[in-house]
Protein backbone atom coordinates (compact mmCIF):
# COMPACT_ATOMS: atom_id res chain seq x y z
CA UNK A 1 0.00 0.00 0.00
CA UNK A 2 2.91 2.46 0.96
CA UNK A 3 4.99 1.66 -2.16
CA UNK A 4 1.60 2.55 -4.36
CA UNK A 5 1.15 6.14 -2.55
CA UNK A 6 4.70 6.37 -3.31
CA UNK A 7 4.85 5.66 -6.77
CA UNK A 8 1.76 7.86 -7.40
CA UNK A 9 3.09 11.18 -5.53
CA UNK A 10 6.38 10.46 -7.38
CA UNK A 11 4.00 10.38 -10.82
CA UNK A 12 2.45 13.39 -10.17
CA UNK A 13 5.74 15.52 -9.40
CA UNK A 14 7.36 13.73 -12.36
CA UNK A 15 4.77 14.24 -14.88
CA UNK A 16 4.10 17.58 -13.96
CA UNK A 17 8.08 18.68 -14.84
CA UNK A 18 7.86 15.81 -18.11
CA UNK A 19 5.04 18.31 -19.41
CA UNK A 20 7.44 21.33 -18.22
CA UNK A 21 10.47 20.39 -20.47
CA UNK A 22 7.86 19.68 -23.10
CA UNK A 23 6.21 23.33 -23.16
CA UNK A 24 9.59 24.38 -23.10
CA UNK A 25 11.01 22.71 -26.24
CA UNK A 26 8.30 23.19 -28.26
CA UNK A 27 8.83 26.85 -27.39
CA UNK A 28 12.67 26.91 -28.15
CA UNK A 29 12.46 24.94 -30.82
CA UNK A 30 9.36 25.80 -32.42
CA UNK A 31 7.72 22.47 -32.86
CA UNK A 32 4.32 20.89 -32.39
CA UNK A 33 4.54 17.96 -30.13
CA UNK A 34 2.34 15.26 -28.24
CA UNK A 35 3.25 13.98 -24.27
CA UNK A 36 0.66 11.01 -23.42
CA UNK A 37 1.84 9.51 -20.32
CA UNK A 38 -0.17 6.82 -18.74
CA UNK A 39 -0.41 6.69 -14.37
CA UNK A 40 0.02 4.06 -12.10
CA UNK A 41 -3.39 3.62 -12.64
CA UNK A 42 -3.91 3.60 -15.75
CA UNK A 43 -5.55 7.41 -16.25
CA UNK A 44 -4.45 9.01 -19.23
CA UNK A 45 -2.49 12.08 -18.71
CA UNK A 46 -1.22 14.57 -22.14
CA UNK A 47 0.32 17.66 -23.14
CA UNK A 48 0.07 19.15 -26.40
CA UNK A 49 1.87 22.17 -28.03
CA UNK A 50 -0.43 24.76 -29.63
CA UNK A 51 -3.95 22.78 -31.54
CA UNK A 52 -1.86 19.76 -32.24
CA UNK A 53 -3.37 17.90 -28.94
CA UNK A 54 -6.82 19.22 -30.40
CA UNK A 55 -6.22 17.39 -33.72
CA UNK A 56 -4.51 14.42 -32.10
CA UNK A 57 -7.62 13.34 -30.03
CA UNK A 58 -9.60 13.77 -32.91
CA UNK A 59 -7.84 10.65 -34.57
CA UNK A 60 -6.75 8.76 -31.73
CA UNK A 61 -9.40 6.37 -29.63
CA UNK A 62 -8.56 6.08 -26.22
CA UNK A 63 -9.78 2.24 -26.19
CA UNK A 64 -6.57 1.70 -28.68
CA UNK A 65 -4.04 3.63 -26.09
CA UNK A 66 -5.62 1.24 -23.39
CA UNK A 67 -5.14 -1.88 -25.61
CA UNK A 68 -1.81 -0.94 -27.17
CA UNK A 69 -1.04 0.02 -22.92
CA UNK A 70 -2.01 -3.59 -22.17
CA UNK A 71 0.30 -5.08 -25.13
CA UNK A 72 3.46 -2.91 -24.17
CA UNK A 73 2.49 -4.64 -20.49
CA UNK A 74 2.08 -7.88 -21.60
CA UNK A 75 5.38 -7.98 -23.40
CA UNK A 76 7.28 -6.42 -20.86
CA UNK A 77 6.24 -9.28 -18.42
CA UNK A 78 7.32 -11.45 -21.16
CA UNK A 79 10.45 -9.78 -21.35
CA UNK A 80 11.01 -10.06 -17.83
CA UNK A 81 9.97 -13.69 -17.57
CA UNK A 82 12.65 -13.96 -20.59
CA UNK A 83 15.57 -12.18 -19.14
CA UNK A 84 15.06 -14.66 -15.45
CA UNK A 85 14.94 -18.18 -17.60
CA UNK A 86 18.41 -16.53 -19.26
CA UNK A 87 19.76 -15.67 -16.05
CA UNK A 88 19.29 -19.12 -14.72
CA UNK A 89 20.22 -21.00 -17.95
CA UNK A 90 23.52 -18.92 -17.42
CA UNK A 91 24.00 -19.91 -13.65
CA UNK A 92 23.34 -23.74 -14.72
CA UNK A 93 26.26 -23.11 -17.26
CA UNK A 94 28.29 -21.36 -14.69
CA UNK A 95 27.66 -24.08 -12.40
CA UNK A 96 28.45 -27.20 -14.41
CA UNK A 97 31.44 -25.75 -16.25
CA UNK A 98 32.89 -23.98 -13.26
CA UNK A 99 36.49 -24.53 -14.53
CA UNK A 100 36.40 -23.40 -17.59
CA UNK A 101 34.57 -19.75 -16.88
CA UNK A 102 36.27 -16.67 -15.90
CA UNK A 103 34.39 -14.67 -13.64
């Protein structure tokens, strides 16, 4: 419960100076750009430079941010689940041919 206040107060300060440094290349550099973060849970947060955000929600559908959220999940678990069976497949190696690895 702690570490999910935590994570949430760090969000908001973090996504509040994210959208700071945004406004403030888009102003130096004279660009349009788009900031769509996504919160710890799950609420959509943007920033948009000038009518661009405007035109941007116009063509994008929330329900695909959520789904394409839930696939960048999904294959970061996968990823993780990936990068353990490696690191154990490397101990077993480790293990059994102890002489012949340098550490």
């Amino acid at each position: 419960m702690r570490n999910e206040i935590n994570l949430r107060v760090k969000f908001l300060k973090c996504h509040t100076r994210v959208f700071k440094k945004a406004s403030e290349l888009a102003i130096l550099c004279g660009v349009d750009l788009i900031v769509i973060m996504f919160s710890p849970s799950n609420r959509v947060f943007s920033f948009g430079s000038s009518n661009y955000l405007n035109e941007a929600y116009s063509t994008l559908d929330e329900g695909e941010l959520y789904a394409h959220l839930n696939y960048l999940t999904n294959q970061i678990t996968i990823d993780k689940k990936c990068i353990k069976d490696l690191n154990y497949l490397l101990k077993v190696i480790k293990d059994q041919f102890w002489w012949g690895y340098t550490y």
